[in-house]
N, C-alpha and C. Protein backbone atom coordinates (compact mmCIF):
# COMPACT_ATOMS: atom_id res chain seq x y z
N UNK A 1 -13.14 8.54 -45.44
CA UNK A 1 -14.29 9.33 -45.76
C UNK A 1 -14.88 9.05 -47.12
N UNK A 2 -13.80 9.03 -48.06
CA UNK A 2 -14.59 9.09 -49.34
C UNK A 2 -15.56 7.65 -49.61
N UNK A 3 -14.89 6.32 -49.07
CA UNK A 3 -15.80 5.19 -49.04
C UNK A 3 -16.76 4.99 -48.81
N UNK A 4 -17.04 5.56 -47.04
CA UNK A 4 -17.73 5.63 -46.35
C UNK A 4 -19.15 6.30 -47.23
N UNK A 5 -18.88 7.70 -47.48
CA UNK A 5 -19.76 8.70 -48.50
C UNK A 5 -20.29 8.08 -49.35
N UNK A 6 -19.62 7.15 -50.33
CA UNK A 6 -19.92 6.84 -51.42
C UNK A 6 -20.83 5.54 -51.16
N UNK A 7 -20.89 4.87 -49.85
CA UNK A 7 -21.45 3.97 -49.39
C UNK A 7 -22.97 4.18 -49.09
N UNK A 8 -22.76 5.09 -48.39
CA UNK A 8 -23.61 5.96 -47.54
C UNK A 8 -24.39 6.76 -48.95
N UNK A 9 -23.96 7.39 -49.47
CA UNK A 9 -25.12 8.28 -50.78
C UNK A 9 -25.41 7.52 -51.99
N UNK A 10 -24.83 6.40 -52.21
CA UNK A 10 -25.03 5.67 -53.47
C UNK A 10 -25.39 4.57 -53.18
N UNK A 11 -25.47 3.98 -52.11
CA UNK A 11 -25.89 2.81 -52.08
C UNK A 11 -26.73 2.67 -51.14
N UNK A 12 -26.52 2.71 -49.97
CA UNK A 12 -27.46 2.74 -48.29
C UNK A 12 -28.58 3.69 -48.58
N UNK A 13 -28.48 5.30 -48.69
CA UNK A 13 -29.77 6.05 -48.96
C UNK A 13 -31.02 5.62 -50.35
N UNK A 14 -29.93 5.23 -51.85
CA UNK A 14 -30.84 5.32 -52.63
C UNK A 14 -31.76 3.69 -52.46
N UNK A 15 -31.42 2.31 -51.74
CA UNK A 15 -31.79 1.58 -50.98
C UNK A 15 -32.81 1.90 -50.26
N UNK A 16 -32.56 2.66 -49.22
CA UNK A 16 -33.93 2.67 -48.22
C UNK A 16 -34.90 3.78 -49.23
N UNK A 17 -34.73 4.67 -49.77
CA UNK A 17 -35.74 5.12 -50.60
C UNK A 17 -36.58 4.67 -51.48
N UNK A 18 -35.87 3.72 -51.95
CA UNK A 18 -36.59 2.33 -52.78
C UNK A 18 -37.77 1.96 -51.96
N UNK A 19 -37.68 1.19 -50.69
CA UNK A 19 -38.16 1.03 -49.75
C UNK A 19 -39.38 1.60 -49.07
N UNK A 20 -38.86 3.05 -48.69
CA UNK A 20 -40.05 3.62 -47.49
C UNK A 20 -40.05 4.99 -48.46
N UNK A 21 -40.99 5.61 -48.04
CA UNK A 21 -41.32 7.27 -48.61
C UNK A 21 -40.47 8.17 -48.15
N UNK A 22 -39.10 8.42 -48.83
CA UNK A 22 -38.04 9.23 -48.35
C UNK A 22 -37.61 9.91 -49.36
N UNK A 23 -38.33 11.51 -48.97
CA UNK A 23 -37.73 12.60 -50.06
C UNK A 23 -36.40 12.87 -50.55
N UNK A 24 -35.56 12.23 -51.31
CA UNK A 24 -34.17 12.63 -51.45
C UNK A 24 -33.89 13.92 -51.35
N UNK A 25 -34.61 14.82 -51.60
CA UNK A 25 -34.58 16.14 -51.81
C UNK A 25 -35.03 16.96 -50.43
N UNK A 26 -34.99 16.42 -49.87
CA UNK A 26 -35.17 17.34 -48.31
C UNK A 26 -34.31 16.15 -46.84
N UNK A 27 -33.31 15.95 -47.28
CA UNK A 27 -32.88 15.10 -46.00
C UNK A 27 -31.97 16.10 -45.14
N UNK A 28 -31.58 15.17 -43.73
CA UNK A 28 -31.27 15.84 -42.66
C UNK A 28 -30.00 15.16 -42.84
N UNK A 29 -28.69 15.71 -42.39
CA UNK A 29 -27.26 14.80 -41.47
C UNK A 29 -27.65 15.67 -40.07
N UNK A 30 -27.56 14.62 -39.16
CA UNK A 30 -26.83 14.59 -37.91
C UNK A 30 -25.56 13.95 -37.80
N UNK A 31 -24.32 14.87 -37.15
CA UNK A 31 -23.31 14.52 -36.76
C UNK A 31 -22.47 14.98 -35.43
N UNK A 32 -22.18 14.00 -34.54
CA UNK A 32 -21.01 14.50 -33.64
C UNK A 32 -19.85 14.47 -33.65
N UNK A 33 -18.72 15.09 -32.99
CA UNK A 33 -17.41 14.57 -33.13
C UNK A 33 -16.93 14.30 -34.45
N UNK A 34 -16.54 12.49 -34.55
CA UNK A 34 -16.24 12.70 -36.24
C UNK A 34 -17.22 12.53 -37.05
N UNK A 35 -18.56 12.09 -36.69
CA UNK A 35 -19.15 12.04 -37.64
C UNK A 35 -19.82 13.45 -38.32
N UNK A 36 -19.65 14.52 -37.05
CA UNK A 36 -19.64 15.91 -37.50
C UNK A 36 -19.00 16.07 -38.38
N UNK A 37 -17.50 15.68 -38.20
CA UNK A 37 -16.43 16.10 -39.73
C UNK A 37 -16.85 15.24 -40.80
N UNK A 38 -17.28 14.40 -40.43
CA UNK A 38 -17.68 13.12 -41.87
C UNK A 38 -18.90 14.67 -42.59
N UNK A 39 -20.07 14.88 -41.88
CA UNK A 39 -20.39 15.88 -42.23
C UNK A 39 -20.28 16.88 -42.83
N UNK A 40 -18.84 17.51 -42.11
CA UNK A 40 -18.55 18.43 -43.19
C UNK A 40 -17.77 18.47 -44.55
N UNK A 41 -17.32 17.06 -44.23
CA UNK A 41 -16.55 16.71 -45.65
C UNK A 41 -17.57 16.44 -46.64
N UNK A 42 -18.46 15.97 -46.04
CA UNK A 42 -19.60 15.55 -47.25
C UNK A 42 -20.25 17.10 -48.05
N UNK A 43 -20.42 18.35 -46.84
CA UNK A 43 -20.80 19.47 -47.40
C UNK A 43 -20.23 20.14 -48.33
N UNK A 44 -18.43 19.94 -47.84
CA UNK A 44 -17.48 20.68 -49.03
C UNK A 44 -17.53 19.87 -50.12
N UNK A 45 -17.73 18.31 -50.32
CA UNK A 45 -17.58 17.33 -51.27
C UNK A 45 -18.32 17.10 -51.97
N UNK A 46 -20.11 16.81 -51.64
CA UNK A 46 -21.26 16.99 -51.87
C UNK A 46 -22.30 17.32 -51.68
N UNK A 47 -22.87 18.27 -51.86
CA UNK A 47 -23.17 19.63 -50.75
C UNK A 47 -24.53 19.57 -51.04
N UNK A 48 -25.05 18.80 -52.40
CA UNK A 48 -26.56 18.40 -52.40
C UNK A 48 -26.86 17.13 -51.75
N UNK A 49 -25.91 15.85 -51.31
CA UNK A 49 -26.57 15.30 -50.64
C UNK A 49 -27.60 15.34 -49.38
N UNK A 50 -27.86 17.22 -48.76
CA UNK A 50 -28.50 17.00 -47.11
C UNK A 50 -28.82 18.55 -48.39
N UNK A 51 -30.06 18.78 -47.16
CA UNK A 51 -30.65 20.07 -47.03
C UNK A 51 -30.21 20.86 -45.78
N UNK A 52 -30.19 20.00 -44.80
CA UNK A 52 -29.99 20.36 -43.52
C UNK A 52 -29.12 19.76 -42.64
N UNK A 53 -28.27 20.51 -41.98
CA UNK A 53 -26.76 19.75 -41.47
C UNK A 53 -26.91 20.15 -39.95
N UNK A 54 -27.10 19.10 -39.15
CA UNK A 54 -26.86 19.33 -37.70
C UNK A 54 -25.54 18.47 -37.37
N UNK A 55 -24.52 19.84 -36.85
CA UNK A 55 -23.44 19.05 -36.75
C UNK A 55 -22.30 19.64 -35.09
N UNK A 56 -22.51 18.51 -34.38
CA UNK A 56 -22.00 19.02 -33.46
C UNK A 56 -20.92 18.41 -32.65
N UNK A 57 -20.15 19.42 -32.24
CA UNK A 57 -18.78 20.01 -31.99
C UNK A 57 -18.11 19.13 -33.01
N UNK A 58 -17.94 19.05 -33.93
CA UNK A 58 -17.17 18.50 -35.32
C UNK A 58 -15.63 18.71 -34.88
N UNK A 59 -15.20 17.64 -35.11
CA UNK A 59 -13.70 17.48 -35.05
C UNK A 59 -12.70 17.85 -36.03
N UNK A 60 -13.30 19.28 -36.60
CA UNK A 60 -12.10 19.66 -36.91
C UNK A 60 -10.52 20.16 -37.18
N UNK A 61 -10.19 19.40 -35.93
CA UNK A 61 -9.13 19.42 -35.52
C UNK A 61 -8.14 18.27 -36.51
N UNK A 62 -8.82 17.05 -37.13
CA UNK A 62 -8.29 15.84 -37.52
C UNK A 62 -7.18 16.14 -38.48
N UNK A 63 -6.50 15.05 -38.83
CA UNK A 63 -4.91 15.68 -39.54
C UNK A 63 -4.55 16.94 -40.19
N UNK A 64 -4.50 17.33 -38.89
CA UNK A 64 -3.73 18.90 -38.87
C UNK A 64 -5.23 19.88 -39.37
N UNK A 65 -5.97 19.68 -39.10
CA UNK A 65 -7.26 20.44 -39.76
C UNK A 65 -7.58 20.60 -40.77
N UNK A 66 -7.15 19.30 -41.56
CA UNK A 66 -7.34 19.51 -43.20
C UNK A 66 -8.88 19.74 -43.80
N UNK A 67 -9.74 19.60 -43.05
CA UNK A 67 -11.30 19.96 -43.35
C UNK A 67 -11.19 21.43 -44.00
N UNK A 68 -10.37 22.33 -43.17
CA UNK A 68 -10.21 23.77 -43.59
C UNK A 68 -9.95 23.70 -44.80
N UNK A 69 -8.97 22.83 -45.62
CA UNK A 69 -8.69 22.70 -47.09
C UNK A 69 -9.68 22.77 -48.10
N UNK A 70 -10.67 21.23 -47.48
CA UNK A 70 -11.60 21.34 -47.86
C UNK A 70 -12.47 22.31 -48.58
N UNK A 71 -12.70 22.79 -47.36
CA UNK A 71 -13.53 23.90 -47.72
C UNK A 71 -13.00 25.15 -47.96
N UNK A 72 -11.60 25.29 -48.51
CA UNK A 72 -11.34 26.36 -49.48
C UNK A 72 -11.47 26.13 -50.66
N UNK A 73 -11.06 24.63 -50.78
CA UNK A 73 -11.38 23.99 -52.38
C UNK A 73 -12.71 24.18 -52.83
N UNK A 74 -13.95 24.09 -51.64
CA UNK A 74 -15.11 23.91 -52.27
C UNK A 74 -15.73 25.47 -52.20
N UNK A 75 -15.29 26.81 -51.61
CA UNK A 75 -15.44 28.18 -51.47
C UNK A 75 -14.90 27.97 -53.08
N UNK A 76 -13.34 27.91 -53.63
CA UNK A 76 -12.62 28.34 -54.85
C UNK A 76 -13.42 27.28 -55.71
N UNK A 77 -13.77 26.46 -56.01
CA UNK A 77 -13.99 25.50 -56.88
C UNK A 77 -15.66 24.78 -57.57
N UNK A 78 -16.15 25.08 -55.90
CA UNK A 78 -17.64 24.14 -56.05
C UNK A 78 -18.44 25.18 -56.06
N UNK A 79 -19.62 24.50 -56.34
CA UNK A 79 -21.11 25.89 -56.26
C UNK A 79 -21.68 26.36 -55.15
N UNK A 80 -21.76 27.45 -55.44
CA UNK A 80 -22.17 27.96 -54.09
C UNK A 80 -23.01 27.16 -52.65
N UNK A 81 -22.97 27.23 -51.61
CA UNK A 81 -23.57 25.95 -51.10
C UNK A 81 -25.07 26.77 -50.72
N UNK A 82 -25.88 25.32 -50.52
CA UNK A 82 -27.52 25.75 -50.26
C UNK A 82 -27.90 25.10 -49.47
N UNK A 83 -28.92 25.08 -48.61
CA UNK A 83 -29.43 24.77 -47.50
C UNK A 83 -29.09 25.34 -46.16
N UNK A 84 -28.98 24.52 -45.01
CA UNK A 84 -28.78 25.46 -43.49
C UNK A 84 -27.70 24.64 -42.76
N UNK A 85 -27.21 25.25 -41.87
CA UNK A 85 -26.15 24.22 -41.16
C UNK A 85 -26.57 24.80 -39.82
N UNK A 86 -26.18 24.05 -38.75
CA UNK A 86 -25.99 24.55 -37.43
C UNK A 86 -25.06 23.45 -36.96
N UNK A 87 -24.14 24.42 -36.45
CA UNK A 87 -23.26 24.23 -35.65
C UNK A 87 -23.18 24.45 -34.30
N UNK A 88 -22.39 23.32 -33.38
CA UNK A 88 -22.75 23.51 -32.12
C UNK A 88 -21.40 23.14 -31.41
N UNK A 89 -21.03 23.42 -30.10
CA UNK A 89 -20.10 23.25 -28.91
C UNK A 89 -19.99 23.42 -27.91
N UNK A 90 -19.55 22.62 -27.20
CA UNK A 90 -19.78 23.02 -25.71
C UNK A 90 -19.15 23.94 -24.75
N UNK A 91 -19.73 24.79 -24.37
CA UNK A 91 -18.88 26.28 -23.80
C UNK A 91 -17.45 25.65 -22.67
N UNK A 92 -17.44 24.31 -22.48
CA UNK A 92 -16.89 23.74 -21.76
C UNK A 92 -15.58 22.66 -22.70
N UNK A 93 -15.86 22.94 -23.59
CA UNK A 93 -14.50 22.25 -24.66
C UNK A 93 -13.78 23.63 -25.00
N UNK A 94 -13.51 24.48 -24.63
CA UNK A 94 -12.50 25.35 -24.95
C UNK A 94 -11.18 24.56 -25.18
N UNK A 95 -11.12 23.85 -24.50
CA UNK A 95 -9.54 22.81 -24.47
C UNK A 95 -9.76 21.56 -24.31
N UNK A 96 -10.38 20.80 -25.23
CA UNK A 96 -10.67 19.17 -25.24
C UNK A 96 -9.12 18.48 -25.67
N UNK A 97 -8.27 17.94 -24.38
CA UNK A 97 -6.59 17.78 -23.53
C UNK A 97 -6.32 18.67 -24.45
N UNK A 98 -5.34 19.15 -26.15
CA UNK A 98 -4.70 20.17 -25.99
C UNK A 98 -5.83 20.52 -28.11
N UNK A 99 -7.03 19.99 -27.56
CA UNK A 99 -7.51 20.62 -29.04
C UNK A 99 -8.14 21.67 -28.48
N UNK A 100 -8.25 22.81 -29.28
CA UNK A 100 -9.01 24.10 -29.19
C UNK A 100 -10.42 23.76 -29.80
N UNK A 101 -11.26 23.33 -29.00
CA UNK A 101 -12.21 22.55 -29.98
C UNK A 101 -13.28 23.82 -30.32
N UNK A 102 -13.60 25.16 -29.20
CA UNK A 102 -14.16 26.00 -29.30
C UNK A 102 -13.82 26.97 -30.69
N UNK A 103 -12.68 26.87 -30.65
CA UNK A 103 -11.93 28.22 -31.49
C UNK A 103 -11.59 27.51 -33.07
N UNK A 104 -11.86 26.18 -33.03
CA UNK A 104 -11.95 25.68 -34.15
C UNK A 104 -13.41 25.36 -34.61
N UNK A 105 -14.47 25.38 -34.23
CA UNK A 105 -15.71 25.20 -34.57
C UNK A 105 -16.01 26.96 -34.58
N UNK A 106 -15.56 28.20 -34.39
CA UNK A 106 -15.88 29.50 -34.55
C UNK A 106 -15.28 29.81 -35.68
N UNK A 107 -13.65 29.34 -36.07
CA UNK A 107 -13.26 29.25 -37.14
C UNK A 107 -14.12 28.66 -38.10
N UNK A 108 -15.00 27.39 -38.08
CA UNK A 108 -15.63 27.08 -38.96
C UNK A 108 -16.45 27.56 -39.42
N UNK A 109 -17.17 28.09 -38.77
CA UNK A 109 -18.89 28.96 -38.47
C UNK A 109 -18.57 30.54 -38.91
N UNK A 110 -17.09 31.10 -39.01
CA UNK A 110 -16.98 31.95 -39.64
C UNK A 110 -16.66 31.59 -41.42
N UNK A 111 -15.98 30.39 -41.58
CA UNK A 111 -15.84 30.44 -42.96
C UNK A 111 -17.11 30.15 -43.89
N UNK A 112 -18.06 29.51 -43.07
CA UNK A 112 -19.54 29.40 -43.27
C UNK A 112 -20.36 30.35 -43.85
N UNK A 113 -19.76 31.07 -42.39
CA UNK A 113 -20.91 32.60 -42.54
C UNK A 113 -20.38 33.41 -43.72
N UNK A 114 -19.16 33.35 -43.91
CA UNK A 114 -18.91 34.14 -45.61
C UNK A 114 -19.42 33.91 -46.63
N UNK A 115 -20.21 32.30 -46.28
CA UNK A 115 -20.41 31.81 -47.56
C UNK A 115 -22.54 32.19 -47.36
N UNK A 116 -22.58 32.62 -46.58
CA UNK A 116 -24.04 32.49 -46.55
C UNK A 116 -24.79 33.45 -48.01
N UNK A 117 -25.65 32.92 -48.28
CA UNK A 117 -26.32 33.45 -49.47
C UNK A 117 -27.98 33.30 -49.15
N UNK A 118 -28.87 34.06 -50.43
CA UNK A 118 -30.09 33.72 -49.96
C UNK A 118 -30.82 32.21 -49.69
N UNK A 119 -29.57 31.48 -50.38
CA UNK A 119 -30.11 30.01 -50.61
C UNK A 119 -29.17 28.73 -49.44
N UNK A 120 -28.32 29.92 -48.51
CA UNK A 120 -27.87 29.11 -47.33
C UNK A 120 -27.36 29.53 -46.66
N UNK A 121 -27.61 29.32 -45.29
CA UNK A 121 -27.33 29.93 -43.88
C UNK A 121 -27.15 28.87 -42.83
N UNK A 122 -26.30 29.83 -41.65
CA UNK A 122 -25.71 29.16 -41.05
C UNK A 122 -26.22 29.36 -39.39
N UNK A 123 -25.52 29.00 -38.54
CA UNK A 123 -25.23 29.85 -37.35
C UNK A 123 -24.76 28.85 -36.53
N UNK A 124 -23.78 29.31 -35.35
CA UNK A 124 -23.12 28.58 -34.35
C UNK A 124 -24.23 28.84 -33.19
N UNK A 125 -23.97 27.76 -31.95
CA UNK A 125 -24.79 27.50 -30.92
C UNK A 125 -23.28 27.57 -29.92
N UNK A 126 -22.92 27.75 -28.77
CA UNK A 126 -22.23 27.67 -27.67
C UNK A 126 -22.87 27.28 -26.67
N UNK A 127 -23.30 25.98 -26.67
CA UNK A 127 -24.37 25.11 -25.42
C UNK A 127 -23.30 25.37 -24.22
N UNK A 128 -23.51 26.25 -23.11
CA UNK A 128 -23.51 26.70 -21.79
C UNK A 128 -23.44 25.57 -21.00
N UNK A 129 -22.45 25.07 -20.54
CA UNK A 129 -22.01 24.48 -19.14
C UNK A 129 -21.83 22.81 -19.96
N UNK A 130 -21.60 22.72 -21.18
CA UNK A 130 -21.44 21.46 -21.93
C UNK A 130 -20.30 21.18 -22.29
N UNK A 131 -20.07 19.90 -22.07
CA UNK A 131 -18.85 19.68 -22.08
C UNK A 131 -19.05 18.45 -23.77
N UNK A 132 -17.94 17.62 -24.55
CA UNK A 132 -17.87 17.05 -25.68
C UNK A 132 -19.17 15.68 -25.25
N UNK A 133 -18.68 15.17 -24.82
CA UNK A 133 -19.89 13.82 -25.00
C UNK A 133 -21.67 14.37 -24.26
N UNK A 134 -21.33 15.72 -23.49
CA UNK A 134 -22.85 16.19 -23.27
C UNK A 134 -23.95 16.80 -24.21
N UNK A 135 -22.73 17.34 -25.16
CA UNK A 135 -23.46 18.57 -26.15
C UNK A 135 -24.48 17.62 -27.09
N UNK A 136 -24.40 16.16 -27.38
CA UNK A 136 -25.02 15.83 -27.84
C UNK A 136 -26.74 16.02 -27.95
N UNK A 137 -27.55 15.47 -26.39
CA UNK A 137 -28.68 15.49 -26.68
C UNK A 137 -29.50 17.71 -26.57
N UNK A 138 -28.66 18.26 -26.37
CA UNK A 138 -28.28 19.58 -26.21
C UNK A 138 -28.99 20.43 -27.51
N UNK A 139 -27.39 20.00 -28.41
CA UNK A 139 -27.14 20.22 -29.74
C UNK A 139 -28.53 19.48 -30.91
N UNK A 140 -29.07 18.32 -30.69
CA UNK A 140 -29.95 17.94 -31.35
C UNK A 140 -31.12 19.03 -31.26
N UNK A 141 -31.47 18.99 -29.49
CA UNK A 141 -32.91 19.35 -29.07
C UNK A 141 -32.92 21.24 -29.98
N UNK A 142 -31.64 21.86 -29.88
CA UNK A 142 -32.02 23.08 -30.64
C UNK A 142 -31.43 23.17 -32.11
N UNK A 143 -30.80 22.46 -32.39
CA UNK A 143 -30.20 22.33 -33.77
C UNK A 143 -32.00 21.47 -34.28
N UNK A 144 -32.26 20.88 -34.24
CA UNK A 144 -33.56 20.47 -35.45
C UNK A 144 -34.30 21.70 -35.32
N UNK A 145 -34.85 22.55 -33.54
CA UNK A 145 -35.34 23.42 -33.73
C UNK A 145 -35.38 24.65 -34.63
N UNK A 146 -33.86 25.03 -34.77
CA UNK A 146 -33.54 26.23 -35.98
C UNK A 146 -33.58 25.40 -37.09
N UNK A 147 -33.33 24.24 -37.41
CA UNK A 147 -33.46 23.97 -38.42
C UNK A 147 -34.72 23.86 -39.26
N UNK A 148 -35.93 23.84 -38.63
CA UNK A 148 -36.62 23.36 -38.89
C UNK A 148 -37.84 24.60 -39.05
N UNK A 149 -36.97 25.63 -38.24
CA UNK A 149 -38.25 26.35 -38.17
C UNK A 149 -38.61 27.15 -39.04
């Protein structure tokens, strides 16, 4: 993760901004699966890189659910977070083989929602009859919608 990030925000973004007319200051992440958790590591880690986080069914399940760490370190440690997140899953991953993928993305979306302030908010989505590789075009079509609106 941390490579990847540091690849990705210091070198690849400030690159194409050079380039084309791209507000640093108002960007989007989209993420699924792991790139959902790449997501949220980037929020607990660097929480001004995005304005807006569409991130769906995030795998926070990955070694042993250490994302949760994360983001106690960045609740105890970092600044308050700003911008919007939406979170999403498919009412049909309750048990993706033996991950709780539902009850770990509600876990998330609650440690979220503690953190909501006037300057950032959250909310979970439970896309109805979706299963992990469906929620994708799902999760986009109403995740930009709240996000955006």
């Amino acid at each position: 993760g941390p490579a990847y990030q540091s690849w990705l925000l210091d070198e690849a973004l400030p690159f194409l901004e050079d380039r084309y007319r791209i507000d640093p200051g108002d960007r989007t992440f989209i993420g699924h699966s792991l790139s959902g958790l790449f997501g949220l590591y980037t929020l607990f880690t660097r929480p001004d890189a995005f304005g807006r986080w569409l991130l769906a069914s995030p795998s926070s399940w990955w070694d042993d659910r250490v994302i949760f760490s994360f983001e106690e370190r960045s609740r105890l440690e970092g600044p308050p977070l700003a911008g919007r997140v939406f979170l999403s899953v498919g009412s049909e991953e309750s048990m993706l083989r033996t991950i709780p993928m539902i009850a770990n993305t509600e876990r998330m979306h609650g440690c979220l929602a503690a953190r909501q302030n006037d300057r950032f908010e959250t909310t979970l989505a439970v896309l109805d009859g979706e299963v992990h590789h469906s929620t994708i075009p799902a999760a986009v079509s109403r995740g930009l919608r709240w996000l955006f609106r």
